[in-house]
Protein backbone atom coordinates (compact mmCIF):
# COMPACT_ATOMS: atom_id res chain seq x y z
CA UNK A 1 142.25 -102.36 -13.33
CA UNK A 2 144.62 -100.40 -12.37
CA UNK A 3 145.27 -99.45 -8.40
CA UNK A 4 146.78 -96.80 -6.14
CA UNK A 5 147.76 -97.49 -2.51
CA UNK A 6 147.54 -94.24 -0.38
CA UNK A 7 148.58 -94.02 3.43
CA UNK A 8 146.68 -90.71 3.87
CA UNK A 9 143.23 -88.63 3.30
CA UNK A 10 141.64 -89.23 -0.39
CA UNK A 11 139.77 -85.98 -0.85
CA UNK A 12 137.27 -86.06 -3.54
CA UNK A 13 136.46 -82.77 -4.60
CA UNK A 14 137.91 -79.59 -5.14
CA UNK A 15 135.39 -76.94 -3.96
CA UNK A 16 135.84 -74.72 -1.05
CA UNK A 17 135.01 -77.66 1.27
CA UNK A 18 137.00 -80.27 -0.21
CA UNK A 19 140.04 -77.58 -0.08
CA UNK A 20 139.69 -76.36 3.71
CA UNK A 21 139.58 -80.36 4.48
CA UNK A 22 142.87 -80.63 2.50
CA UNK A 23 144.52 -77.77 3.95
CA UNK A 24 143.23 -78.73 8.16
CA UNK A 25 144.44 -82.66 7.28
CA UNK A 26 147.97 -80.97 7.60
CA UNK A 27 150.95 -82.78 8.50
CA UNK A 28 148.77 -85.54 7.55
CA UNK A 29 149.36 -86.69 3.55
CA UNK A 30 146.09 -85.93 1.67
CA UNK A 31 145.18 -86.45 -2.18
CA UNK A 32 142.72 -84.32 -4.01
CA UNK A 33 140.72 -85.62 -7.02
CA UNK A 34 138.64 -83.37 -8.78
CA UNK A 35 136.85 -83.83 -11.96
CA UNK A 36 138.17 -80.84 -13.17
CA UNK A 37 141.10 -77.64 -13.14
CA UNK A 38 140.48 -76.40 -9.38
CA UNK A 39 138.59 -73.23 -9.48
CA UNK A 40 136.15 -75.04 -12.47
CA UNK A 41 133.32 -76.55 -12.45
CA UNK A 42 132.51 -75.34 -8.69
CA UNK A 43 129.68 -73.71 -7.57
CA UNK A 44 131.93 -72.41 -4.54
CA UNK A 45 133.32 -70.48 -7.15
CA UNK A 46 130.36 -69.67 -9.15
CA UNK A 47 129.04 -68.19 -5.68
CA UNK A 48 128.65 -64.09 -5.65
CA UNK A 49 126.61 -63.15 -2.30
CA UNK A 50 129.54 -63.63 -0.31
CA UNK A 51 130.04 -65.28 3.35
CA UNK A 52 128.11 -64.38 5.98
CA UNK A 53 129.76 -64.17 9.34
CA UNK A 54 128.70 -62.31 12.94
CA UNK A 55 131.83 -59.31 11.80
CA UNK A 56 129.78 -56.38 12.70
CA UNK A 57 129.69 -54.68 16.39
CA UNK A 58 125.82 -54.85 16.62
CA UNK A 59 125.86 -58.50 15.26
CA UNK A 60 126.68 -61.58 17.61
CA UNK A 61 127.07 -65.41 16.70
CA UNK A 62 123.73 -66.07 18.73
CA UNK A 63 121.62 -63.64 16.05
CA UNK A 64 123.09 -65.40 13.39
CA UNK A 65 122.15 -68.41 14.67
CA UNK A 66 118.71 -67.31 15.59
CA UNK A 67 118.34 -66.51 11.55
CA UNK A 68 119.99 -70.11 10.38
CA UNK A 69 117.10 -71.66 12.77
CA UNK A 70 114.33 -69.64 11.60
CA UNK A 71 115.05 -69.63 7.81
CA UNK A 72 115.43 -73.32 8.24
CA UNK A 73 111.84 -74.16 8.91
CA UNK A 74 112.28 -76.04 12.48
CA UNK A 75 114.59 -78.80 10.93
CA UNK A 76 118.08 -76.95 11.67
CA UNK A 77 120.16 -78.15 14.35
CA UNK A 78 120.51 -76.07 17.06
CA UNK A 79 123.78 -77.21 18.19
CA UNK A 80 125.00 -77.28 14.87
CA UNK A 81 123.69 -73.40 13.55
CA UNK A 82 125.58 -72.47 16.92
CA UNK A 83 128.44 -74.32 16.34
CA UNK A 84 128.85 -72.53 12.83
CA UNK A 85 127.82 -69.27 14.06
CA UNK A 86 130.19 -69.20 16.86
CA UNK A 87 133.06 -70.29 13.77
CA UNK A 88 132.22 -68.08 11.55
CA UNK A 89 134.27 -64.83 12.35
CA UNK A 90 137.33 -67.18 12.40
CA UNK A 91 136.52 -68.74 9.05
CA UNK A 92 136.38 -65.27 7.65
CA UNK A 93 139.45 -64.09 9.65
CA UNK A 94 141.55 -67.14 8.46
CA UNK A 95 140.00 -66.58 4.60
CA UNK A 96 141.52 -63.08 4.98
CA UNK A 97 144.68 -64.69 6.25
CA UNK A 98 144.95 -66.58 2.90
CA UNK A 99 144.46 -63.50 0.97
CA UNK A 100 141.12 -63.55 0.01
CA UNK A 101 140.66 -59.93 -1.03
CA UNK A 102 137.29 -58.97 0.81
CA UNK A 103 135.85 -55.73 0.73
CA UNK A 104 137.13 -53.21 3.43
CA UNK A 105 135.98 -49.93 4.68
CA UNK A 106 138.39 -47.08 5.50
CA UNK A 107 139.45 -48.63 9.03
CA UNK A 108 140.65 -51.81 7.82
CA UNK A 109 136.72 -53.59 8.88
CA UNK A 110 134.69 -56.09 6.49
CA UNK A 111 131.98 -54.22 4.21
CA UNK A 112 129.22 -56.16 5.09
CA UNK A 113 125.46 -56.40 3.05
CA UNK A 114 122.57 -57.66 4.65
CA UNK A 115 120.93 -60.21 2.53
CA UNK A 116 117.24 -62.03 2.41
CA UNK A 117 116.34 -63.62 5.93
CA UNK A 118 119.15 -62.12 7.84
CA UNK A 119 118.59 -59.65 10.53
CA UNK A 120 121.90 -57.97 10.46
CA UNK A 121 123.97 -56.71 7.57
CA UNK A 122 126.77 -59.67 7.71
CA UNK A 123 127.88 -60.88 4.54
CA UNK A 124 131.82 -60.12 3.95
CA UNK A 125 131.42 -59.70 -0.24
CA UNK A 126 134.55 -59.41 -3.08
CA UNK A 127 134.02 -56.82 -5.61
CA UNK A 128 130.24 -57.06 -5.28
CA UNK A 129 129.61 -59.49 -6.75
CA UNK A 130 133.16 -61.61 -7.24
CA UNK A 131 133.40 -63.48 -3.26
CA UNK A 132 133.51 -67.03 -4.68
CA UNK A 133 135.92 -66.78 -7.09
CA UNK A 134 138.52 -64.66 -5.03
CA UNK A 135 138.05 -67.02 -2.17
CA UNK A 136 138.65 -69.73 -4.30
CA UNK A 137 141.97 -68.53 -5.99
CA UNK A 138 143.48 -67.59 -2.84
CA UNK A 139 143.09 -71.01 -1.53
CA UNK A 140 143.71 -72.71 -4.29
CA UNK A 141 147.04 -70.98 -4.13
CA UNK A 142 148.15 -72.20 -0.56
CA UNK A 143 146.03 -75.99 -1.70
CA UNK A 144 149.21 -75.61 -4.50
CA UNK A 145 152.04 -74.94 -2.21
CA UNK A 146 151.25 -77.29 0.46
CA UNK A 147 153.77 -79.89 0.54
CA UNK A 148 151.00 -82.52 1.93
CA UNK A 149 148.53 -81.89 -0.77
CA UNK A 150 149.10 -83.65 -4.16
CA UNK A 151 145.96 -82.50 -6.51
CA UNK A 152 144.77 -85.26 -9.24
CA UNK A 153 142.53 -83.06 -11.96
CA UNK A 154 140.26 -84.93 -14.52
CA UNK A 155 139.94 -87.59 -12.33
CA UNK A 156 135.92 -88.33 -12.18
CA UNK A 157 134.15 -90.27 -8.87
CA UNK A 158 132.91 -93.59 -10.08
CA UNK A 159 132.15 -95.16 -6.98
CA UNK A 160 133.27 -95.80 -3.48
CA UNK A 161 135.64 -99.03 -2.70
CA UNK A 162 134.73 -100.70 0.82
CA UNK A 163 136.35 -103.87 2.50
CA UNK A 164 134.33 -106.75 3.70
CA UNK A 165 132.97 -105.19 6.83
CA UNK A 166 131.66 -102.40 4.64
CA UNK A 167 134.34 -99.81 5.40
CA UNK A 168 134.60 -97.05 2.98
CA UNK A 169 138.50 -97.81 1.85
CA UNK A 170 139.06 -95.74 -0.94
CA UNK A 171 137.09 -94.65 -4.24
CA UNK A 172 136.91 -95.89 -7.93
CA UNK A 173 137.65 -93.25 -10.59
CA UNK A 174 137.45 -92.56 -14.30
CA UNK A 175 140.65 -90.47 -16.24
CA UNK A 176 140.44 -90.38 -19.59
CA UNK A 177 138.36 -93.57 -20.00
CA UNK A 178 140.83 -95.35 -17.83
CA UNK A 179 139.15 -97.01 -14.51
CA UNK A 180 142.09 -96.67 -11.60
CA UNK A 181 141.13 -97.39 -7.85
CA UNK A 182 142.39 -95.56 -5.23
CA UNK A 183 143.02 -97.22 -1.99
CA UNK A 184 143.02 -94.90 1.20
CA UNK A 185 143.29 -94.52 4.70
CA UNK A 186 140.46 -91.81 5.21
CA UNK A 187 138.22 -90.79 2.36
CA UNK A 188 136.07 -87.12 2.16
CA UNK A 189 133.41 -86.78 -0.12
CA UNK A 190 133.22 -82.80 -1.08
CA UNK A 191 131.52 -83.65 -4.93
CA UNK A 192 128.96 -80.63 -4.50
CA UNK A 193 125.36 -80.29 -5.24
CA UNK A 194 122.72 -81.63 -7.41
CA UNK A 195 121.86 -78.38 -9.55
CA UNK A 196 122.99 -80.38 -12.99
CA UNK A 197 119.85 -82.69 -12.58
CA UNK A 198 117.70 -79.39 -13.27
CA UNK A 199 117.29 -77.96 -16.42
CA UNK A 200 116.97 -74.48 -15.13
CA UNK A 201 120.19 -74.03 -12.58
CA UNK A 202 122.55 -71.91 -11.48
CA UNK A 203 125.32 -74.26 -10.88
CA UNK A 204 127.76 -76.31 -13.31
CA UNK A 205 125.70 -78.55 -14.66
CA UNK A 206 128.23 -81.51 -14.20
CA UNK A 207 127.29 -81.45 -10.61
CA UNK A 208 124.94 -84.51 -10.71
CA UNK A 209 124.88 -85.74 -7.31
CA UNK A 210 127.03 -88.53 -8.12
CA UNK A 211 128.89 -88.30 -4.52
CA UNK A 212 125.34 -88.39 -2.72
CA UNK A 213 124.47 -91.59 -4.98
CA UNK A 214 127.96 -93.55 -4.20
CA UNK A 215 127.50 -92.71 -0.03
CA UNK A 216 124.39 -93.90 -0.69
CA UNK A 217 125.43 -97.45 -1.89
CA UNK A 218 127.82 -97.58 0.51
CA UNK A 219 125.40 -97.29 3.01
CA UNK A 220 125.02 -94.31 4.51
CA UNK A 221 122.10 -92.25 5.98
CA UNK A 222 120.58 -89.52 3.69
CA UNK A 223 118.91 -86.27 5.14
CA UNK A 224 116.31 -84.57 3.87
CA UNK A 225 117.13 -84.93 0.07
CA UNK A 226 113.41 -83.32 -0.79
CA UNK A 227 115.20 -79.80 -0.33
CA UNK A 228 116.37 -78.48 -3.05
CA UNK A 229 116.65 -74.51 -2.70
CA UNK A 230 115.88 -72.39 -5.60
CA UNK A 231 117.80 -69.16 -6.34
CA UNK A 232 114.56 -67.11 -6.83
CA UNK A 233 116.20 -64.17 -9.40
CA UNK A 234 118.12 -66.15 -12.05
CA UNK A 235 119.03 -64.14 -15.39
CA UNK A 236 116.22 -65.53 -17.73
CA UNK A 237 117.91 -65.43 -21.02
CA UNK A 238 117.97 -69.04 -21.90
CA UNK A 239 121.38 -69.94 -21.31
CA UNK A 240 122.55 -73.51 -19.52
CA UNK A 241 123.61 -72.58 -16.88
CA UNK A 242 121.64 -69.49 -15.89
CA UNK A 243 123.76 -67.07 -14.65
CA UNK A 244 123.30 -65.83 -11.07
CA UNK A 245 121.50 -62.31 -10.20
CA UNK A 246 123.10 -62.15 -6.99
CA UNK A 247 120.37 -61.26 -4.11
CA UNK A 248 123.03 -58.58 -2.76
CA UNK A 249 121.10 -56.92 -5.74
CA UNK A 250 118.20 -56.68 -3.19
CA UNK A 251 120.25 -56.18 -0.21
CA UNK A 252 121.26 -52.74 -2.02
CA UNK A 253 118.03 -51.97 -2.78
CA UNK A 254 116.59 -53.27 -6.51
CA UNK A 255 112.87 -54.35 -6.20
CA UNK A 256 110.82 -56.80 -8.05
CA UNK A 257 108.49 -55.81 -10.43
CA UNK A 258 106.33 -57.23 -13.45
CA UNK A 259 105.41 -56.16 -16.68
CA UNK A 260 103.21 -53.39 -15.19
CA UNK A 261 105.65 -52.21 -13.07
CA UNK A 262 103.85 -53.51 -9.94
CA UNK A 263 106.08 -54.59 -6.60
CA UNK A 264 104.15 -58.42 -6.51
CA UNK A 265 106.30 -59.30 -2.85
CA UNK A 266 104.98 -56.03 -1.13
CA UNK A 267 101.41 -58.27 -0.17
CA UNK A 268 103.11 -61.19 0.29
CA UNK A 269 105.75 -60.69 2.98
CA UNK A 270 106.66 -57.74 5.37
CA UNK A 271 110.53 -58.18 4.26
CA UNK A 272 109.22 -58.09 0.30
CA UNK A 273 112.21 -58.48 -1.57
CA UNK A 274 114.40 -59.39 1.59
CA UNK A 275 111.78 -62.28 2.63
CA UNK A 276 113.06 -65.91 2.47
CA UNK A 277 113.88 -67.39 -0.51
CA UNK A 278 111.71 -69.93 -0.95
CA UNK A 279 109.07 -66.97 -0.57
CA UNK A 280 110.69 -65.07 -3.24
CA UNK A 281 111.10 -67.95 -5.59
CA UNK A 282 107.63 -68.74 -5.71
CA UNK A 283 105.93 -65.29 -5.84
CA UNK A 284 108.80 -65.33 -9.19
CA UNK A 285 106.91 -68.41 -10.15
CA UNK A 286 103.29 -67.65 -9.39
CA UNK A 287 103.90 -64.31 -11.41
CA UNK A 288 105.57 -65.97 -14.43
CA UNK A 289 103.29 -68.47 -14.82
CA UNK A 290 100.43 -65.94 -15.00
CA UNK A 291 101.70 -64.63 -17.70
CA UNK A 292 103.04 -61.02 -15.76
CA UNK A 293 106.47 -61.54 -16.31
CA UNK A 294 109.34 -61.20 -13.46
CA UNK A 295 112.14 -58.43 -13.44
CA UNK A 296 114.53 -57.12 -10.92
CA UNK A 297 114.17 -53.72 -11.35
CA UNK A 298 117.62 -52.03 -10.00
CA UNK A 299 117.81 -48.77 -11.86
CA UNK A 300 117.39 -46.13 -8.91
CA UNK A 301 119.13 -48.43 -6.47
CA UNK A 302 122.25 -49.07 -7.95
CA UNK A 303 121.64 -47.73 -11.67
CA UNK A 304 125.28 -46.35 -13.32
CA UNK A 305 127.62 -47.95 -10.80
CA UNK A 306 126.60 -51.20 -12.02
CA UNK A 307 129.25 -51.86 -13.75
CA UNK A 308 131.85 -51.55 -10.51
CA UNK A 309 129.18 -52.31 -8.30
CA UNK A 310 128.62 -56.03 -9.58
CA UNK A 311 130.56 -56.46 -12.51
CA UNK A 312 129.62 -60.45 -13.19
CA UNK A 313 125.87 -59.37 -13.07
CA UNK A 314 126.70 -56.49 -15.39
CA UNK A 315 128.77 -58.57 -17.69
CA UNK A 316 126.31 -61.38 -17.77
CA UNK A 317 123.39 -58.36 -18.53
CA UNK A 318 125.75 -57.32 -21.41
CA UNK A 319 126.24 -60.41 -22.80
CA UNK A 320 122.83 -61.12 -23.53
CA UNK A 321 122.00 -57.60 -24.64
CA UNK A 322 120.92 -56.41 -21.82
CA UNK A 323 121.92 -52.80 -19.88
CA UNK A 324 120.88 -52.98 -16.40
CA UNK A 325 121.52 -49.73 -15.55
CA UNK A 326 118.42 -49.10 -17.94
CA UNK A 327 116.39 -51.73 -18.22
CA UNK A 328 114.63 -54.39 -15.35
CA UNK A 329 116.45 -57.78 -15.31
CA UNK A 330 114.49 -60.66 -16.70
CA UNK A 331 114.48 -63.26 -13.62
CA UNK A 332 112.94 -66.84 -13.15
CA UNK A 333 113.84 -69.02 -10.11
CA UNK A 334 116.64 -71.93 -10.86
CA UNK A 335 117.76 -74.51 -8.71
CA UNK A 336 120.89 -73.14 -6.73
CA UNK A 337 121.53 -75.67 -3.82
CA UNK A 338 120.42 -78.92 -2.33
CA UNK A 339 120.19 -78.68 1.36
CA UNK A 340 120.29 -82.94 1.86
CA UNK A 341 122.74 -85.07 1.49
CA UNK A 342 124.70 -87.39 3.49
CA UNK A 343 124.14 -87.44 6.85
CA UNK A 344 127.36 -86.10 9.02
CA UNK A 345 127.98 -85.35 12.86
CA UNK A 346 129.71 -82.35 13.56
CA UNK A 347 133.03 -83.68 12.30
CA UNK A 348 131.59 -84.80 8.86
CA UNK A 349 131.81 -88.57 9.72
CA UNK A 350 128.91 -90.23 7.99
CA UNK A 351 128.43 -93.44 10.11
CA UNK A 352 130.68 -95.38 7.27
CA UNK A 353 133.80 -96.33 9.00
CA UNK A 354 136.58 -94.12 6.99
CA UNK A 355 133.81 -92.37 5.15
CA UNK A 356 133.79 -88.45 5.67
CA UNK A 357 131.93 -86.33 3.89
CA UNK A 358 131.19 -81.77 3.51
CA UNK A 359 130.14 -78.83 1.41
CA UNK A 360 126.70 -79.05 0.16
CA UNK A 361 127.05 -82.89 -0.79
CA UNK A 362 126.86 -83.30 2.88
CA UNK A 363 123.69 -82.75 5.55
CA UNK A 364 125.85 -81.41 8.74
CA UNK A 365 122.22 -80.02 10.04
CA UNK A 366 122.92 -76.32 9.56
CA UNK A 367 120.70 -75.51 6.71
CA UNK A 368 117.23 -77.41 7.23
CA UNK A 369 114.57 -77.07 4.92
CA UNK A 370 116.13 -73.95 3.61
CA UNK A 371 119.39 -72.15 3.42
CA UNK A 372 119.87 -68.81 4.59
CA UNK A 373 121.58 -66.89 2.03
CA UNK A 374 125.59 -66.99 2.25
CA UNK A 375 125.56 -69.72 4.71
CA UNK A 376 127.33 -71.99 1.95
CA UNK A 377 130.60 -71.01 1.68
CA UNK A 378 131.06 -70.43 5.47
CA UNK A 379 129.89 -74.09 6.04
CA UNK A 380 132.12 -75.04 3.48
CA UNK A 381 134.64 -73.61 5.27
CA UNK A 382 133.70 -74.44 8.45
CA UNK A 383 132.85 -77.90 8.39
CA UNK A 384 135.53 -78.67 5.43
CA UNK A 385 138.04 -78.03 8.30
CA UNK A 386 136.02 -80.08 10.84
CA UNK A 387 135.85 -82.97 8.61
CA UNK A 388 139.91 -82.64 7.18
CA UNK A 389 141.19 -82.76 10.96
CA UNK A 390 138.62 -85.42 11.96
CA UNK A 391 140.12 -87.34 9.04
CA UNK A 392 143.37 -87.07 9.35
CA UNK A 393 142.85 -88.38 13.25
CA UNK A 394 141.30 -91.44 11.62
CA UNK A 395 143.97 -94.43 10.93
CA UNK A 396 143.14 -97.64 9.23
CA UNK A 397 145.86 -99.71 7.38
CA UNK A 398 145.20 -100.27 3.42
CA UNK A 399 142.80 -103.24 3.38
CA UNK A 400 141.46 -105.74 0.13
CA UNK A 401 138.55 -104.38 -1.13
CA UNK A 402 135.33 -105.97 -2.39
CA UNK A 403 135.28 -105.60 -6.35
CA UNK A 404 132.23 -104.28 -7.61
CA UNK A 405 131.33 -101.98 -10.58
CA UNK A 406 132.11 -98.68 -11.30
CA UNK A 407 128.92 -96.43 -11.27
CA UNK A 408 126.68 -96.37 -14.78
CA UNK A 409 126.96 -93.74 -16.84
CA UNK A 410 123.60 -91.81 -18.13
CA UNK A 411 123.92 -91.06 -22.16
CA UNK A 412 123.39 -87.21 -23.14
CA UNK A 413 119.70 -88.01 -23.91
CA UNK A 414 118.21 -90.20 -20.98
CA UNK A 415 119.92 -87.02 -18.64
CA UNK A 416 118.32 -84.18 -20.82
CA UNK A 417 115.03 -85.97 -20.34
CA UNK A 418 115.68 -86.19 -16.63
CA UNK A 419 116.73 -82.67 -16.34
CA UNK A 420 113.53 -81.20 -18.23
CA UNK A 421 112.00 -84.23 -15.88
CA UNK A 422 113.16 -82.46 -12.32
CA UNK A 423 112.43 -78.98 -13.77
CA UNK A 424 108.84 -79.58 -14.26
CA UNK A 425 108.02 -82.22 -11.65
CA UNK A 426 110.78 -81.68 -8.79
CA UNK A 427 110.98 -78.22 -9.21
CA UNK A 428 109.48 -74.83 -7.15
CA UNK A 429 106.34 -76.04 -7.17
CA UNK A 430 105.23 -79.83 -6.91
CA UNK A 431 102.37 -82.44 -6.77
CA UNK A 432 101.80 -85.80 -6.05
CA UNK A 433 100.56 -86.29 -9.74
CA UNK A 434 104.02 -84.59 -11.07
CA UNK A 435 106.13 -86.66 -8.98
CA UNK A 436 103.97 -89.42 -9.90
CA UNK A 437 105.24 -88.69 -13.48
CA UNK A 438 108.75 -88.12 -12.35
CA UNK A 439 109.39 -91.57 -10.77
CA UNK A 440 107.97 -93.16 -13.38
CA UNK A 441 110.66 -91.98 -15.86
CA UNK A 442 113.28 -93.24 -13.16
CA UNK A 443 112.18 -96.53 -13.47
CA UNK A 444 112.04 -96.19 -17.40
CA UNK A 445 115.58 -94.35 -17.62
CA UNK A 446 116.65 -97.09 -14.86
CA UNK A 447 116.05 -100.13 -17.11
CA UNK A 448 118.85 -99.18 -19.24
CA UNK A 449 121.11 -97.58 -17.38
CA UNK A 450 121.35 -99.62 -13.80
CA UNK A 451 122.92 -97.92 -11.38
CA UNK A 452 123.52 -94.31 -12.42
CA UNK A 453 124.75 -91.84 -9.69
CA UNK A 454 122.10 -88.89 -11.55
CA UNK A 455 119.29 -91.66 -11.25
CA UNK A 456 120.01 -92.48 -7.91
CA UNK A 457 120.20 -88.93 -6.67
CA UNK A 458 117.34 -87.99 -8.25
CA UNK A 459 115.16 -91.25 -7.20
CA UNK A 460 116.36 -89.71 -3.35
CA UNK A 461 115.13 -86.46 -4.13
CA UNK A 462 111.88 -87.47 -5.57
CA UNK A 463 110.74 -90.09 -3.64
CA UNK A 464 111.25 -88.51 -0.52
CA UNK A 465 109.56 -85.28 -1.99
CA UNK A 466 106.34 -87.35 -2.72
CA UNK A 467 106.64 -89.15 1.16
CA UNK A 468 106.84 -85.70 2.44
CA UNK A 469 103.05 -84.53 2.10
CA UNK A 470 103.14 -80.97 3.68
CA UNK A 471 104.65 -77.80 2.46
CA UNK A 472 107.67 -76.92 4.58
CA UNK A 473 110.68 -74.67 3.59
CA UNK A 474 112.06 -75.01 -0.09
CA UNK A 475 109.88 -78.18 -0.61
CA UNK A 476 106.26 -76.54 -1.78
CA UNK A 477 103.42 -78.98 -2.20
CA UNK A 478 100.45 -77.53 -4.25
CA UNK A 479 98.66 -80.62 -3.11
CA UNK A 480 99.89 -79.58 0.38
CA UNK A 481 100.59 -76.47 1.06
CA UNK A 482 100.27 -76.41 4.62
CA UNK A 483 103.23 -77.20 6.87
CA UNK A 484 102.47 -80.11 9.13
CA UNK A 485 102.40 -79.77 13.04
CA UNK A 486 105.42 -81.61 13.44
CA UNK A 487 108.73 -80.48 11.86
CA UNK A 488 110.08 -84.10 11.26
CA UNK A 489 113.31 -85.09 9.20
CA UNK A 490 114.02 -87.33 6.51
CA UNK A 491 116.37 -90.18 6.94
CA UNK A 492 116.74 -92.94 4.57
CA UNK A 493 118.79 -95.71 3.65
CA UNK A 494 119.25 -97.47 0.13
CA UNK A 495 118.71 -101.37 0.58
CA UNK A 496 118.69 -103.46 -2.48
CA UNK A 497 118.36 -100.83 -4.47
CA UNK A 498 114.99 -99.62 -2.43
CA UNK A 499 114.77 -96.54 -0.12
CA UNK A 500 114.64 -97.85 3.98
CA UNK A 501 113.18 -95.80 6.13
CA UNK A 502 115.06 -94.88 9.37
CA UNK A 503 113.13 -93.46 12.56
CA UNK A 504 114.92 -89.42 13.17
C-alpha cells in the first residue's frame, strides 16, 4: 500500500466547510481530498435559500439566535446558536470579500428574504435562487490560488488511520482503485451529509455518510443521528436527485395547495407556509398520502418573473415539462440534511486526538432537532474556519499507524435496497414496527458486506430513531407523537461494532 507523509492539515472534503477550514489553516500547509472536481458533488453547492445572517438594521445576532433555539426543539446549544449568530455578519462580510456576488439593493446593502421559522427577513440570496453555487466558485477560486492549499480530486475516504493510543493520524483513501494512506499532522472531516442513503433526496446522492461511519470507528461521540431534516417542497417529477424548490419560493409569497386548490397549512400553523419545516414536510406528507396531491402554487406571487426570479427552479420546472409561471409545482418532502453527526466543541475537535471535524458531517450543537432554514452554509462557514485555525494550532509529529482495513464497499443493489429501506422506514414519518423492518435489513445487508460506511451510518440513524420514543423536531414518531417532558440528547459510541450509550 502505498503511503503519503504530510507535515500539515489533511482536509477531507471539499464543501463550503472543508474550504473555509483550508483557507483559516493559513500559513499552515493543508491538503484537500475530495471525492470529486470542487464545486461537484456538494450539497453546499446544490444549496439555493441562501445564508442567513443578522445584516438588516431591525435584525440583531440575539433574534437570530432566539430563532436557531426555538426551531431547534430545546436541543440547540445556547452558547453555540450565539456564538454563530454573533459570526454571522462577518461570515457574510468576508464571503463578499471573496467575491461572492450576493444580491444588493441600490445603496450597496444585502437583499435579504425572510424564510420559514425566522422572524426577520435575513437571508443574503444569489440570483434567487443561485447562493450556493456562487459562494462556492468564488471560494473555490481563492482555495486555487492559495499557495498552502494543494487540492487532491477523485480521491474517495476509506477510513481513518490512528496510532496505537488511538490518535486519528491521517486517513485511508481510494483513487482509481488504488488504496494510498495519507499520514497527517491534523486531520478535518468535512464529507457532508447523509441524503444519498434516501431514495427521495435533495442532495448528491454519493453523500453516504461515510465520514460519520469512519469517526465513528475511530471512536468518537455521535449526536443526535435520529435527525434527519426533510426539505418539505421537493420537485416531484421522479428524478434521483430531486431537485430543490427553494422555500424562498414561500418567503416571496407562493402558497401550498392540493388538487382542490385548498391552502392544507392555513389550520395547521399560524405561520402556514412560513411554519417550521418539519411542520411543512409532514402536512406535504399527510396530504400526499391521502391521495390530495401537494403543489406549490406560485403563480400570483411571483408568476412571469420566474424565470429571473429563480432561474434553477424555473429551469428544473422546464425540464420536466413543467411552466411554473402557469401551473402549481408538484412537491413531496425529500431528505435535505442530517442535523447529527460527530460530536465537536466549538472548535470542531471531536474528542479524537488530531481528529477535527465540520459542515453538516459534524454536530457543533447549532441546529438541534431541526435546522432553521439557511443556517447551513453560515455554519459551514463559520465553524469550517473555527475548526481550520484550531487545526492548524494542533502539532503532532507523523507517527506508525495501526493497519487495519479500508472501509467495505456496498454493491449498487444492497444500497438501492437500503435507500428505498430509509425512505419508507427512516423517513418523515416513522414507527417502531418500520424501524423494526429497517434494522433488520442492516443486519441482512451487514452479513455480506462487514463494515460499510452507508451501513454504519444508517444503523446510527436508525437505531437511535427507534431508542428515541417521542416525537421531537424532524424525528416524527406515529407511535409517539408527543414530545417528551425532557428535551434530552443523543450520544453514542460504536464498541465492537455495537452502539454504547453515553450519559449527555
Amino acid at each position: 500500500m502505498d503511503a503519503l507523509d504530510f507535515d500539515g492539515v489533511l482536509v477531507i472534503g471539499g464543501g463550503l466547510a472543508g474550504l473555509s477550514a483550508a483557507l483559516a489553516a493559513a500559513p499552515r500547509r493543508v491538503r484537500v481530498l475530495s471525492p470529486v472536481a470542487l464545486g461537484e458533488g456538494c450539497s453546499s453547492a446544490w444549496a439555493q435559500g441562501g445564508i442567513a445572517a443578522a445584516l438588516a438594521d431591525d435584525d440583531t445576532p440575539d433574534l437570530h439566535a432566539a430563532d436557531t433555539l426555538a426551531a431547534g426543539a430545546g436541543l440547540v446549544n445556547p452558547a453555540r446558536a450565539a456564538l454563530l449568530a454573533a459570526e454571522g455578519p462577518g461570515a457574510v462580510q468576508r464571503l463578499a470579500g471573496l467575491g461572492a456576488p450576493f444580491d444588493r439593493t441600490p445603496d450597496g446593502g444585502f437583499v435579504l428574504s425572510r424564510e420559514a421559522a425566522h422572524g426577520r427577513a435575513r437571508v443574503a440570496r444569489v440570483g434567487g435562487d443561485q447562493a450556493g453555487r456562487a459562494v462556492m466558485a468564488a471560494v473555490i477560486a481563492h482555495v486555487r490560488q492559495a499557495a498552502h492549499i494543494e487540492v487532491l480530486e477523485g480521491v474517495r475516504l476509506r477510513g481513518l488511520l490512528q496510532d496505537t493510543g488511538g490518535a486519528a493520524v491521517g486517513a485511508l483513501t481510494e483513487r482509481d482503485g488504488v488504496i494510498t494512506a495519507f499520514r497527517a499532522a491534523a486531520v478535518i472531516l468535512a464529507t457532508g451529509g447523509v441524503g444519498g442513503l434516501y431514495a427521495e433526496t435533495t442532495t448528491p446522492a454519493a453523500l453516504l455518510g461515510e465520514g460519520l461511519a469512519a469517526a465513528a470507528l475511530a471512536g468518537a461521540v455521535i449526536a443526535d443521528p435520529e435527525f434527519v431534516q426533510f426539505h418539505p417542497t421537493a420537485l416531484d417529477v421522479g428524478r434521483d436527485p430531486a431537485p430543490l424548490v427553494t422555500e424562498a419560493l414561500r418567503g416571496d409569497g407562493a402558497h401550498l395547495i392540493n388538487t382542490a386548490g385548498h391552502r392544507f397549512l392555513l389550520a395547521q400553523h399560524p405561520d402556514a407556509e412560513l411554519a417550521p419545516r418539519d411542520i411543512v414536510a409532514r402536512a406535504i406528507y399527510a396530504e400526499r398520502a391521502a391521495g390530495r396531491g401537494a403543489f406549490l402554487d406560485a403563480r400570483e406571487a411571483v408568476g412571469a418573473h420566474f424565470p429571473e426570479a429563480f432561474p434553477t427552479v424555473f429551469a428544473a420546472c422546464r425540464a420536466a415539462g413543467l411552466d411554473p409561471r402557469i401551473t402549481p409545482i408538484p412537491v413531496a418532502p425529500a431528505c435535505h440534511y442530517h442535523m447529527g453527526g460527530v460530536r465537536t466543541d466549538a472548535d470542531g475537535a471531536t474528542g479524537v486526538p488530531g481528529l477535527f471535524a465540520a459542515g453538516e458531517c459534524a454536530s457543533s450543537g447549532v441546529h438541534g432537532a431541526n435546522r432553521l432554514a439557511s443556517n447551513s452554509l453560515l455554519e459551514a462557514a463559520v465553524f469550517g474556519a473555527r475548526a481550520g485555525r484550531a487545526a492548524a494550532r494542533h502539532s503532532a509529529p507523523l507517527r506508525p499507524w495501526l493497519r487495519t482495513p479500508p472501509l467495505a464497499l456496498l454493491s449498487a443493489p444492497d444500497l438501492q435496497r437500503l435507500r428505498k429501506a430509509m425512505s419508507r422506514d427512516a423517513g418523515v414519518v416513522r414507527n417502531a414496527a418500520g424501524l423494526t423492518r429497517l434494522l433488520s435489513l442492516l443486519d441482512h445487508l451487514g452479513d455480506g458486506s462487514g463494515q460499510s460506511g452507508p451501513l454504519i451510518a444508517a444503523r446510527l440513524i436508525a437505531q437511535c430513531a427507534f431508542d428515541r420514543r417521542e416525537s421531537r423536531g424532524a424525528h416524527f414518531r406515529a407511535d409517539h407523537p408527543v414530545a417528551g417532558p425532557e428535551a434530552r440528547q443523543t450520544l453514542v459510541r460504536l464498541e465492537a461494532g455495537s452502539l454504547c450509550r453515553r450519559a449527555a
